[in-house]
Protein backbone atom coordinates (compact mmCIF):
# COMPACT_ATOMS: atom_id res chain seq x y z
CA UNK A 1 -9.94 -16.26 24.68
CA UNK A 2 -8.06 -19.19 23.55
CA UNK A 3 -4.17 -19.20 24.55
CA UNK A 4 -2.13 -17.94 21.81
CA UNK A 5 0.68 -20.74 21.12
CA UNK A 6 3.93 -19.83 19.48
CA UNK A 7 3.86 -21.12 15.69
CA UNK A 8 7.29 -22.24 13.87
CA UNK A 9 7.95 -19.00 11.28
CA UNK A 10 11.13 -18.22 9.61
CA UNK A 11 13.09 -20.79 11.27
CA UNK A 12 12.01 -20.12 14.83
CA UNK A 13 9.13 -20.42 17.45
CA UNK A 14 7.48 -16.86 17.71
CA UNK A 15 4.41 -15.13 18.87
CA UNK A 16 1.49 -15.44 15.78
CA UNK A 17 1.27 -11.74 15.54
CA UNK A 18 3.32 -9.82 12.69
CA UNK A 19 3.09 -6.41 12.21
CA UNK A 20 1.77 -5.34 8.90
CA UNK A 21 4.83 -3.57 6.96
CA UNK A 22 3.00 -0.32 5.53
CA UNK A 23 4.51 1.40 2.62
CA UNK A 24 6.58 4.82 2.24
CA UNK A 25 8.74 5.70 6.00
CA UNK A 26 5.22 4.77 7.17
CA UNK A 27 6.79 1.10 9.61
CA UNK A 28 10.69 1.47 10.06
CA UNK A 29 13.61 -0.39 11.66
CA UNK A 30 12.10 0.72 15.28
CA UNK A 31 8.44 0.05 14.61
CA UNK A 32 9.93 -3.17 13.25
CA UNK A 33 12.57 -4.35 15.77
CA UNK A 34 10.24 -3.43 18.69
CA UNK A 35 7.75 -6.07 17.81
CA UNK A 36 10.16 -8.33 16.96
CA UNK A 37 11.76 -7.73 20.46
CA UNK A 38 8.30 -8.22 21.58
CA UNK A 39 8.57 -11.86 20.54
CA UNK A 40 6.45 -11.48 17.04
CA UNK A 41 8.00 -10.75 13.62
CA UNK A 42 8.07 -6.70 12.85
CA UNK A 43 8.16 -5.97 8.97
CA UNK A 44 9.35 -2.80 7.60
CA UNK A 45 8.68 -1.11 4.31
CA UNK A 46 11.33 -1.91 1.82
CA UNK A 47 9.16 0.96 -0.43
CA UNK A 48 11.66 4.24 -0.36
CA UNK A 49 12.66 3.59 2.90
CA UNK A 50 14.67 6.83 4.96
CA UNK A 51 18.70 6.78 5.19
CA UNK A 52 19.85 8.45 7.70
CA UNK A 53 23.05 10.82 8.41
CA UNK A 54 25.46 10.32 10.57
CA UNK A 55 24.17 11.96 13.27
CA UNK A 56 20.54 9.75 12.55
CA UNK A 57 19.06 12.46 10.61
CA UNK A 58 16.34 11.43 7.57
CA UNK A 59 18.19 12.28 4.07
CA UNK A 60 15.71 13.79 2.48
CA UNK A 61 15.55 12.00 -1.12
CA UNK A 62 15.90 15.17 -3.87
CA UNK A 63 16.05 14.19 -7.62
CA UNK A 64 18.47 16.00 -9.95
CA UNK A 65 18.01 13.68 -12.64
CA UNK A 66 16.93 15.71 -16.11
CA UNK A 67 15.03 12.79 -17.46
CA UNK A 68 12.54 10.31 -15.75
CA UNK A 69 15.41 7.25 -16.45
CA UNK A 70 18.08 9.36 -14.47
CA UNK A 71 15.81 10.02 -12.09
CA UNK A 72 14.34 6.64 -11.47
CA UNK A 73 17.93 5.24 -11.10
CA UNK A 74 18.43 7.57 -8.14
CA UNK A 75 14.72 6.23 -6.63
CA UNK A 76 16.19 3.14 -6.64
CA UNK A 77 19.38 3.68 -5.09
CA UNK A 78 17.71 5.72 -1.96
CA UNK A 79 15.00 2.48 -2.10
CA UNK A 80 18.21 0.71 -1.52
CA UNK A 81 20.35 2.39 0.46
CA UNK A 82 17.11 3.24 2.64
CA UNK A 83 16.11 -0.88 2.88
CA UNK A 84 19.48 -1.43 4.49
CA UNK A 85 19.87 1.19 7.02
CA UNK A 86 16.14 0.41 8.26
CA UNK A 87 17.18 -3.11 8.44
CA UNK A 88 20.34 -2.28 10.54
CA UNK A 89 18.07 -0.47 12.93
CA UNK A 90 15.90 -3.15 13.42
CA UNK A 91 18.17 -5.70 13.79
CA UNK A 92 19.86 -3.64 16.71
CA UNK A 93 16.50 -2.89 18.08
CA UNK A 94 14.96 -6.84 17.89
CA UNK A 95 18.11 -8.47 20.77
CA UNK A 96 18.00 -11.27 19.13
CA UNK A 97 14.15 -11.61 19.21
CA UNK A 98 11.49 -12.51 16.77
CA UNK A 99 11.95 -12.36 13.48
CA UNK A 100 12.14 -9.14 10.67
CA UNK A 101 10.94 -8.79 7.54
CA UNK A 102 10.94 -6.47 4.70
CA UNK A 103 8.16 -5.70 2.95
CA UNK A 104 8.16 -4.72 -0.87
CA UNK A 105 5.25 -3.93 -3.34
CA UNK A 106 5.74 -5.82 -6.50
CA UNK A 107 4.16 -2.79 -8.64
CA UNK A 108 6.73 -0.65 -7.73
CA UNK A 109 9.13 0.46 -9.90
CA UNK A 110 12.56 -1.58 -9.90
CA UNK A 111 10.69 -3.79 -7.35
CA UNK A 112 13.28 -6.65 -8.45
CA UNK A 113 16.14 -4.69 -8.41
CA UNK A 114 15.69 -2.88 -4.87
CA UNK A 115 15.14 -6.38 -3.46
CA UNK A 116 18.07 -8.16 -4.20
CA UNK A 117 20.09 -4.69 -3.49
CA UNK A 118 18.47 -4.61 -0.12
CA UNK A 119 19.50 -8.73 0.57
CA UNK A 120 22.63 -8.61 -0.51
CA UNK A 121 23.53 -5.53 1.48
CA UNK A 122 21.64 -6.56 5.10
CA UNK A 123 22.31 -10.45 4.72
CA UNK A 124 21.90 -12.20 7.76
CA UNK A 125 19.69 -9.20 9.06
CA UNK A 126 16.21 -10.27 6.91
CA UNK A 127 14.31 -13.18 7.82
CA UNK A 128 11.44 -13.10 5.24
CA UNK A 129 10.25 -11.05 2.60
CA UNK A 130 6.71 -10.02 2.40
CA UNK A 131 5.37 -9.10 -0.84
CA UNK A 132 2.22 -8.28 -2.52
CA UNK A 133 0.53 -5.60 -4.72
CA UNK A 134 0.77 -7.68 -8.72
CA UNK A 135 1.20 -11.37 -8.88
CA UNK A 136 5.05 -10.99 -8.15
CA UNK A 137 6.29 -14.65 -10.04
CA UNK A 138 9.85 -13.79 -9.50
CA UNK A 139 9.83 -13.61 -5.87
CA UNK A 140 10.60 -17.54 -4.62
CA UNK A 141 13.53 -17.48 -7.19
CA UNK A 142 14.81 -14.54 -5.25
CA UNK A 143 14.19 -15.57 -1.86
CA UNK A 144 15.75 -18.75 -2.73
CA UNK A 145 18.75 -17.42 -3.80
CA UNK A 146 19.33 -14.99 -0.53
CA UNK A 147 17.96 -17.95 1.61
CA UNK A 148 15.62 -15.79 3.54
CA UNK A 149 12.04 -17.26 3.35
CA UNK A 150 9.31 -15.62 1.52
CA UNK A 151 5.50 -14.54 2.47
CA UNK A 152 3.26 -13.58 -0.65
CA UNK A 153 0.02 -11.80 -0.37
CA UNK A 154 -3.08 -12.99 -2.10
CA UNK A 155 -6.79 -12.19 -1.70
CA UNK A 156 -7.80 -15.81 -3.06
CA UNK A 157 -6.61 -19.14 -3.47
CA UNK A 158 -7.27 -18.52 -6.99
CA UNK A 159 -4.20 -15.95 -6.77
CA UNK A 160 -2.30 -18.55 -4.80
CA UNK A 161 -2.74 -21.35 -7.00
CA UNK A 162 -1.75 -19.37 -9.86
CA UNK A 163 1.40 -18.30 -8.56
CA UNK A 164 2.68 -21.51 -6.68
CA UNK A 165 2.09 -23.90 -10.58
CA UNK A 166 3.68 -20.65 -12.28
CA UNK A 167 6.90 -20.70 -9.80
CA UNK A 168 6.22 -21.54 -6.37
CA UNK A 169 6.02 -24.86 -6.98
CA UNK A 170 9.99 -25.06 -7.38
CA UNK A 171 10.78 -23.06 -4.18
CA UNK A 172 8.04 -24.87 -1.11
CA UNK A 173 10.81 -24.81 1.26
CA UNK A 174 11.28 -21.45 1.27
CA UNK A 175 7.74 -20.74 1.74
CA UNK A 176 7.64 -19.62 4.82
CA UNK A 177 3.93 -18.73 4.66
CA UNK A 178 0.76 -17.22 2.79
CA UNK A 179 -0.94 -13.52 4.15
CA UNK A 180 -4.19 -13.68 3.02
CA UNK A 181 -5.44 -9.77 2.90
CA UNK A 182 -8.92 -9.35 3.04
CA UNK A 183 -9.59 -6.75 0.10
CA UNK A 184 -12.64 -5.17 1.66
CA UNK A 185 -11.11 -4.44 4.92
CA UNK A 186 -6.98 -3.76 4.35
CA UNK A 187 -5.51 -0.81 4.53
CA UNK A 188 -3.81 0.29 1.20
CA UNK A 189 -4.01 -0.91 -1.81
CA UNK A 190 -6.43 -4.04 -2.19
CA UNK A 191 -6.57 -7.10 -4.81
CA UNK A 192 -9.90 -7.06 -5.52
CA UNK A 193 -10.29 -8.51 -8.91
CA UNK A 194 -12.99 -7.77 -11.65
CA UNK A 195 -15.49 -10.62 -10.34
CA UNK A 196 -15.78 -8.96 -6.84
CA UNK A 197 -18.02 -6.75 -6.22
CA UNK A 198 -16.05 -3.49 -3.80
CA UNK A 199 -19.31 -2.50 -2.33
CA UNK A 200 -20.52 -6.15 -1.58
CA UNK A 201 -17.64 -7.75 0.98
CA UNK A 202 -17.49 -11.48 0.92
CA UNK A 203 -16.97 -13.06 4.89
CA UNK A 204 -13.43 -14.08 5.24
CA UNK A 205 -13.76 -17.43 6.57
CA UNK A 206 -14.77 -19.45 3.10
CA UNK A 207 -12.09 -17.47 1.38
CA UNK A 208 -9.35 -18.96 3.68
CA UNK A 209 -10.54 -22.60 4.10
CA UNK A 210 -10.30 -22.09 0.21
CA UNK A 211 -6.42 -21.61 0.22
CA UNK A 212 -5.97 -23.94 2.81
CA UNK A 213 -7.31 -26.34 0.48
CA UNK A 214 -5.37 -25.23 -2.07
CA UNK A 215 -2.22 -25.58 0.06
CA UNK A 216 -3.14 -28.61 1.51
CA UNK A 217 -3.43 -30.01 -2.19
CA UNK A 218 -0.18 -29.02 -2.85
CA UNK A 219 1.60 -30.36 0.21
CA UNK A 220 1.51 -27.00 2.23
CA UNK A 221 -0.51 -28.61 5.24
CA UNK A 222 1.74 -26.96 7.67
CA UNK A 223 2.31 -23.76 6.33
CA UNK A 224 1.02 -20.51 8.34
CA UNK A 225 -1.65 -18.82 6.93
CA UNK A 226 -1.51 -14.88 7.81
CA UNK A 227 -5.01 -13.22 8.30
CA UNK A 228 -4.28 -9.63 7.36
CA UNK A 229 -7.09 -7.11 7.42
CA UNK A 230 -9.41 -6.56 9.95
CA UNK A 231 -7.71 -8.00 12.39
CA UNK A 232 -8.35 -5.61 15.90
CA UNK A 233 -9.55 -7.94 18.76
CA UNK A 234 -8.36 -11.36 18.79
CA UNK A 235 -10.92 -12.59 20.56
CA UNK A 236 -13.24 -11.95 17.63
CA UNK A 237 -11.01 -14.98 15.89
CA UNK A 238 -11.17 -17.44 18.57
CA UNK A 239 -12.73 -19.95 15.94
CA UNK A 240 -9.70 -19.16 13.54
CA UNK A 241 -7.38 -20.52 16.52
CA UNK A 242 -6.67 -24.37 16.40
CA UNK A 243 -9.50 -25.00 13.86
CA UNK A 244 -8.33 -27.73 11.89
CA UNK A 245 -10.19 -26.64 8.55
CA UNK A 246 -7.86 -23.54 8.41
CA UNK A 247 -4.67 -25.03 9.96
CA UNK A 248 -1.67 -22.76 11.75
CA UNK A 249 -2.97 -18.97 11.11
CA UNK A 250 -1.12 -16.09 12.45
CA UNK A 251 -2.57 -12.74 12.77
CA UNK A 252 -1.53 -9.78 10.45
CA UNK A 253 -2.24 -6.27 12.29
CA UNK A 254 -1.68 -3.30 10.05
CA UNK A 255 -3.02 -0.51 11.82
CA UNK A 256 -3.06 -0.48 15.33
CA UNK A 257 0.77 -0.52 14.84
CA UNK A 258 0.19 3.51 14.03
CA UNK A 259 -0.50 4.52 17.26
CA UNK A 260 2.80 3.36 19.13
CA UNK A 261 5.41 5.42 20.60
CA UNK A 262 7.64 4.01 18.10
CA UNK A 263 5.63 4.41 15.22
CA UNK A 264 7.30 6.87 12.84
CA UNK A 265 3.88 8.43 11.41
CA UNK A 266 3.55 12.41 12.86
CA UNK A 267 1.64 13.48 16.14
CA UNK A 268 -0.47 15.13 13.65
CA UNK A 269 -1.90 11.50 12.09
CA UNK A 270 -1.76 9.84 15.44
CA UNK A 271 -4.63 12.42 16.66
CA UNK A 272 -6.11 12.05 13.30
CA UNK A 273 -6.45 7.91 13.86
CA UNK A 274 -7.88 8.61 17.40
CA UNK A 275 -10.64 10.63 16.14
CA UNK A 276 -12.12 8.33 13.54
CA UNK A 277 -15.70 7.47 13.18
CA UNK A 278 -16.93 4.79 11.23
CA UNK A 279 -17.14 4.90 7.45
CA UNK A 280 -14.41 7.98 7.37
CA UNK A 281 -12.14 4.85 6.18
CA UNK A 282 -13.85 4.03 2.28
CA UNK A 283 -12.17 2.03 -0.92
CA UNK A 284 -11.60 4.37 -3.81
CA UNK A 285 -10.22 4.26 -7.25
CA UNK A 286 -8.13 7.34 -7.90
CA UNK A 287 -4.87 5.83 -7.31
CA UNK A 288 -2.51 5.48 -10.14
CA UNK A 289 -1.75 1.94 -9.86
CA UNK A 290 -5.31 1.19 -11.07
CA UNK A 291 -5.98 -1.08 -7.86
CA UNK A 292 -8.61 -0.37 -5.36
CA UNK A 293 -6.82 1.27 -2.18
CA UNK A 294 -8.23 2.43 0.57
CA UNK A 295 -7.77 5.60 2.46
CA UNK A 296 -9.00 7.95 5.06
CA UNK A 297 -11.96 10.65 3.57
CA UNK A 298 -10.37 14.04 3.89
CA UNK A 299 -9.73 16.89 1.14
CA UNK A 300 -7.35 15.05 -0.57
CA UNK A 301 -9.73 12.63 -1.62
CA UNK A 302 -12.53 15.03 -2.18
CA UNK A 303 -10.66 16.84 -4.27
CA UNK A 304 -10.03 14.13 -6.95
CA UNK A 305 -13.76 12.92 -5.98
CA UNK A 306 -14.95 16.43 -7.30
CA UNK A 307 -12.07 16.52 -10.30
CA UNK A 308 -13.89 13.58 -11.53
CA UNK A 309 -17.69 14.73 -11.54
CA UNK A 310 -16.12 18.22 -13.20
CA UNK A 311 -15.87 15.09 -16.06
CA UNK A 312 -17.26 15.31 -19.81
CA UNK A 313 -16.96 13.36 -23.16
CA UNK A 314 -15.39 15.58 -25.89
CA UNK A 315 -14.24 15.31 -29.61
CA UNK A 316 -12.16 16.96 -31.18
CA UNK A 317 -14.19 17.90 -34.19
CA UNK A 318 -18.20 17.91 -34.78
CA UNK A 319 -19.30 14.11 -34.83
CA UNK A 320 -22.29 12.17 -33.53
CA UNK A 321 -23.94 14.18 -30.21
CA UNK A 322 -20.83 16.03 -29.95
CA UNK A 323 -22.18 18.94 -31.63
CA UNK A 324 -21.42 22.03 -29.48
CA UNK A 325 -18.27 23.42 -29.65
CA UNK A 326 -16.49 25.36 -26.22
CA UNK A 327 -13.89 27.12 -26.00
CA UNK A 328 -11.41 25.91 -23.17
CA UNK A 329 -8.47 28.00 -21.12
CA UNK A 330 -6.99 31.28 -21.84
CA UNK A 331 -6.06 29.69 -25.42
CA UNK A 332 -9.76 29.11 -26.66
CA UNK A 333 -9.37 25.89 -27.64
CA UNK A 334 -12.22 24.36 -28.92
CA UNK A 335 -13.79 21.05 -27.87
CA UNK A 336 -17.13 19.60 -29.32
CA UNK A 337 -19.51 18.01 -26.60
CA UNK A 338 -22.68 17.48 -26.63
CA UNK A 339 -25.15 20.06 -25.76
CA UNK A 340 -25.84 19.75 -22.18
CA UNK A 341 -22.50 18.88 -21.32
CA UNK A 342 -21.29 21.91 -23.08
CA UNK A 343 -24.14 23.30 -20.70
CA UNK A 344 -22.02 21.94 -17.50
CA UNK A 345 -18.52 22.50 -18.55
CA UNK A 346 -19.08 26.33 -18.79
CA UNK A 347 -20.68 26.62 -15.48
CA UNK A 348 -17.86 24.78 -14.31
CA UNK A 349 -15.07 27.60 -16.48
CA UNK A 350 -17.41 30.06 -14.72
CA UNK A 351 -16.88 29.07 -11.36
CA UNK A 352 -13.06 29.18 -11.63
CA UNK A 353 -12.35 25.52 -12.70
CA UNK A 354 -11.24 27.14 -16.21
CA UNK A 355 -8.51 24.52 -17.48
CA UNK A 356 -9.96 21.32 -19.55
CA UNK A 357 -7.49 18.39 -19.38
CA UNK A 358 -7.82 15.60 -21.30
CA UNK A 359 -8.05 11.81 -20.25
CA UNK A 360 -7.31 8.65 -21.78
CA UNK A 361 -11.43 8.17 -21.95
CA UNK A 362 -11.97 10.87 -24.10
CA UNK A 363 -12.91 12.85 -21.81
CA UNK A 364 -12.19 16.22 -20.58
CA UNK A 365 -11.97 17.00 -16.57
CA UNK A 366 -12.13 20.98 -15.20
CA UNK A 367 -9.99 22.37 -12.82
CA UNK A 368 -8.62 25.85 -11.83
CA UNK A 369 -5.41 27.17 -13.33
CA UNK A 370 -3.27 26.51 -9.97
CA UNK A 371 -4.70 23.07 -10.16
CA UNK A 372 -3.56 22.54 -13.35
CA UNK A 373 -0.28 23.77 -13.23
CA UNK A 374 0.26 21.35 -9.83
CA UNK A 375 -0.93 17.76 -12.36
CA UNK A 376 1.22 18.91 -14.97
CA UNK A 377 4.42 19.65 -13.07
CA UNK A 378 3.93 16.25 -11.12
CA UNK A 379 3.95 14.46 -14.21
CA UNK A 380 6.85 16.01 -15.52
CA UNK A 381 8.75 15.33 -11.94
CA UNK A 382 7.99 11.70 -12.60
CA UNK A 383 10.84 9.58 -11.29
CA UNK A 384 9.27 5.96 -11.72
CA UNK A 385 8.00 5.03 -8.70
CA UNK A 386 5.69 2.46 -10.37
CA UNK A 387 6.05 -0.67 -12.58
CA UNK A 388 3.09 1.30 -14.54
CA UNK A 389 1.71 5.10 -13.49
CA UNK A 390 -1.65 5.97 -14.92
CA UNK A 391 -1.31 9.36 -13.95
CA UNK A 392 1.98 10.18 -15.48
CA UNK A 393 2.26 7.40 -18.44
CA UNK A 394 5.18 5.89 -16.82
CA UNK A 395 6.10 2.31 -17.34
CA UNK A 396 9.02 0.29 -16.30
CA UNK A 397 10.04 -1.16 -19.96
CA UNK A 398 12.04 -0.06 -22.56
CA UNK A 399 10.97 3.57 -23.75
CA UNK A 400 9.64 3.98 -20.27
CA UNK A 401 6.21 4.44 -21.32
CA UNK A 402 2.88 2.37 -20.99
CA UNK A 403 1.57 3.43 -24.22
CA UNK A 404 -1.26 5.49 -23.34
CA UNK A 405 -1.64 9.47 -22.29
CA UNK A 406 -1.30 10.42 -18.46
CA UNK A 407 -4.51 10.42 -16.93
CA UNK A 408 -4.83 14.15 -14.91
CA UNK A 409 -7.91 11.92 -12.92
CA UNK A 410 -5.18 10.64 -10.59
CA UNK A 411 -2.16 11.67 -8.62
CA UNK A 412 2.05 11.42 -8.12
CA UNK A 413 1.92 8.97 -5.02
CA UNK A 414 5.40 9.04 -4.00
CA UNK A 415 4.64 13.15 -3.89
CA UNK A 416 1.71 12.78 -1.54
CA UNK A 417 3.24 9.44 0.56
CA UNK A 418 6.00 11.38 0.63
CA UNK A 419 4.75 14.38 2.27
CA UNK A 420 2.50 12.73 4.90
CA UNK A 421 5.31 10.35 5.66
CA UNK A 422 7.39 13.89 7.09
CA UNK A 423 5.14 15.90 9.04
CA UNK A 424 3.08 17.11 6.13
CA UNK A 425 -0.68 18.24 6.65
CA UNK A 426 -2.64 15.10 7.18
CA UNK A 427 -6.09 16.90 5.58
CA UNK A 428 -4.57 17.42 2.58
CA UNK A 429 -2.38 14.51 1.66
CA UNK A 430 -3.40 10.28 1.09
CA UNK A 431 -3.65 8.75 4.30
CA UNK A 432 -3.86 5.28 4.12
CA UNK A 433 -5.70 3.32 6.81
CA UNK A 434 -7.31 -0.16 7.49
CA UNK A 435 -11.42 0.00 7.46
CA UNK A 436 -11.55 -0.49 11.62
CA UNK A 437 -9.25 2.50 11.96
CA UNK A 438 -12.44 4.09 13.50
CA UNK A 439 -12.16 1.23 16.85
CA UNK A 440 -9.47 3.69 17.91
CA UNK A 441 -11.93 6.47 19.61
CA UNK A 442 -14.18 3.42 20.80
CA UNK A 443 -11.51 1.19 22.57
CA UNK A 444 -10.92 1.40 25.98
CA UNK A 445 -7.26 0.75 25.54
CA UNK A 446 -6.56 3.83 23.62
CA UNK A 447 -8.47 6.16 26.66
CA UNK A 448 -8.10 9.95 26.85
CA UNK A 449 -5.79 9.42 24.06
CA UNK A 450 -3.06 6.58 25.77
CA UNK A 451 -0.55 5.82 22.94
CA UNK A 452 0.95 2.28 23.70
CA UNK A 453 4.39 1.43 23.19
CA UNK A 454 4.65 -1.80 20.78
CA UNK A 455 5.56 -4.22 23.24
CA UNK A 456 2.20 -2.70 25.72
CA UNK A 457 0.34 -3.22 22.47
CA UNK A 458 1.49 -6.97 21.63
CA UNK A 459 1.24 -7.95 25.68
CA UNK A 460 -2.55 -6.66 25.29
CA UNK A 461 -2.86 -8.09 22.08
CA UNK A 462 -2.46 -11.38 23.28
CA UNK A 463 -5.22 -11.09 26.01
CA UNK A 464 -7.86 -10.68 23.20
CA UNK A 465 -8.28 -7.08 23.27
């Protein structure tokens, strides 16, 4: 293993390891101060972060608003008010070491907004802003204006290059460096985009020389590059270490993080990561962003797995192959489908799944009445935690609506982040993970179930293992 130098980030000589900033509760101001007290830069999740009481209880964040507006105006005051007490926490917990930074998600809703209200409330206490999830344009001017340097992530230098001639380009110095995030192996939400194939992963290695010649072009010769995704054993990037052809990299590590003593996430999901085998970590398409994310296989994502085979075309009147009409729900309301989908849909009514909702596909998905009832009062709890919600119709504009019907295919993620971010059953909620989540039960460090504290983790980090 090659030594691990220190490499000049947000002003300052640190450690090349940063720890990924998850979303929801999920890294916080101890997760984050801890590795920056460890000597590397700890990021923590700027997306509905917990306030606390004064006596350091979690405020639990309870809407009252009657419409989705009122509502949404009280997400983004707890987004707020949440973003600077984590960053007060981590500042106390870093001693003056490392570096922090926040991490937002573009495609959330008020993104803008909750930024600058989290800068100009913890100035002096953010180092760098982290952002990714949407081609966020706006986020040099802001970092410029705070003076805290910024960190976008792409999956491509085609993403970088469109971003640094659409605004980057007026901001460099503030550039503090690019994450590249591997969209077949992050954790989350990935930027795969319509010419990439999810089932066929591309090697990382001629993806990154690409940006670095795309930086390089553009004067960004010494700018780190952040590997993010996949990342587990360092010693598996010793050629990514002093290689000229990719220039200063530092090393993005998302989930390992989870299993510290200071990791906010329950004892129920730390047992949960310890017990992973390969391939119970997959990409799926459910989420109502519209990205790929990817996510832990458990009931939660069976169920919308099965609530999308339970699928058929419909019309609403006799046309084409639609020529059967079925009844649907305790209403009989009639749908026309063609024959051997009628065929399906009432075997489905007959084994409970009785409720037809409709899509934006024109199509009709079957679930049971309790089902049913959960999707539609979701949706009508929407508060506008997205730029744009496909399952709720949602948008961050004007009328507050994207202009098409809520799609009952998907899911409220704030509900379900939410939940698992508190204690809630792990089985039955989203749990995001990284795709080598399952080198937990297979690496020695993590024996008879040893949980590391973040500064044992970054000491063995920098060994190789």
């Amino acid at each position: 293993m090659k030594p691990l130098n220190a490499i000049r980030m947000a002003g300052r000589e640190i450690l090349p390891l940063i720890e990924g900033g998850k979303g929801i509760s999920v890294t916080n101001g101890r997760s984050a101060g801890a590795w920056a007290f460890a000597g590397g830069v700890g990021t923590f999740s700027g997306v509905n972060a917990d306030s606390l009481d004064a006596k350091g209880r979690i405020i639990p964040q309870v809407y009252s608003g009657r419409t989705r507006a009122e509502r949404h105006e009280e997400l983004v005051r707890y987004a707020i008010d949440g973003g600077v007490a984590q960053a007060q926490i981590a500042h106390e917990e870093r001693r003056g070491e490392g570096r922090l930074h926040v991490n937002i998600l573009w495609e959330m809703g008020g993104a803008r907004r909750v930024l600058e209200g989290i800068l100009a409330r913890a100035k002096g206490l953010i180092h760098g802003v982290t952002c990714g999830a949407g081609m966020p344009y706006k986020l040099s001017e802001i970092a410029a204006r705070f003076g805290v340097y910024y960190y976008p992530i792409v999956s491509s230098a085609r993403a970088f290059r469109v971003l640094f001639k659409r605004s980057y380009h007026r901001n460099p110095e503030w550039l503090g460096g690019v994450v590249y995030e591997d969209p077949w192996l992050a954790g989350g939400h990935n930027g795969l985009s319509n010419a990439e194939d999810p089932k066929q992963p591309e090697p990382p290695y001629p993806r990154v020389s690409a940006l670095r010649r795309e930086m390089s072009a553009v004067g960004l010769v010494d700018t780190p590059i952040i590997i993010a995704g996949g990342v587990w054993y360092l010693r598996d990037w010793a050629d990514w270490i002093d290689n000229p052809e990719l220039g200063p990299v530092a090393f993005q590590f998302g989930t390992r993080p989870l299993l510290t003593t200071e990791s906010p996430i329950s004892p129920q999901w730390k047992k949960r990561l310890l017990t992973l085998k390969a391939g119970d970590v997959g990409l799926h398409r459910h989420s109502p962003t519209g990205f790929y994310s990817s996510a832990v296989r458990n009931k939660f994502l069976e169920e919308l797995d099965q609530r999308s085979r339970r699928q058929v075309p419909f019309a609403h009147a006799p046309e084409g192959e639609h020529t059967e009409a079925v009844e649907i729900g305790a209403r009989k309301r009639r749908a026309w489908m063609a024959p051997a989908d009628a065929v399906r849909a009432r075997e489905w009514m007959a084994a409970g799944y009785t409720e037809g909702l409709r899509t934006p596909a024109q199509t009709m998905v079957f679930v049971t009445p309790e089902r049913a009832r959960t999707i539609r009062q979701d949706q009508t709890d929407c508060m506008g935690c997205l730029s744009q919600c496909l399952f709720s119709n949602w948008a961050d504009n004007e009328d507050h609506r994207t202009g098409r019907k809520a799609d009952p295919r998907s899911f409220c993620i704030q509900k379900t982040l939410q939940q698992i971010a508190h204690d809630a059953d792990v089985d039955t909620q989203l749990m995001f993970a990284g795709h080598n989540a399952w080198r937990f039960a297979e690496d020695p460090f993590y024996r008879d179930g040893f949980i590391p504290t973040v500064r044992q983790l970054v000491a063995r980090l920098q060994t190789g293992d």
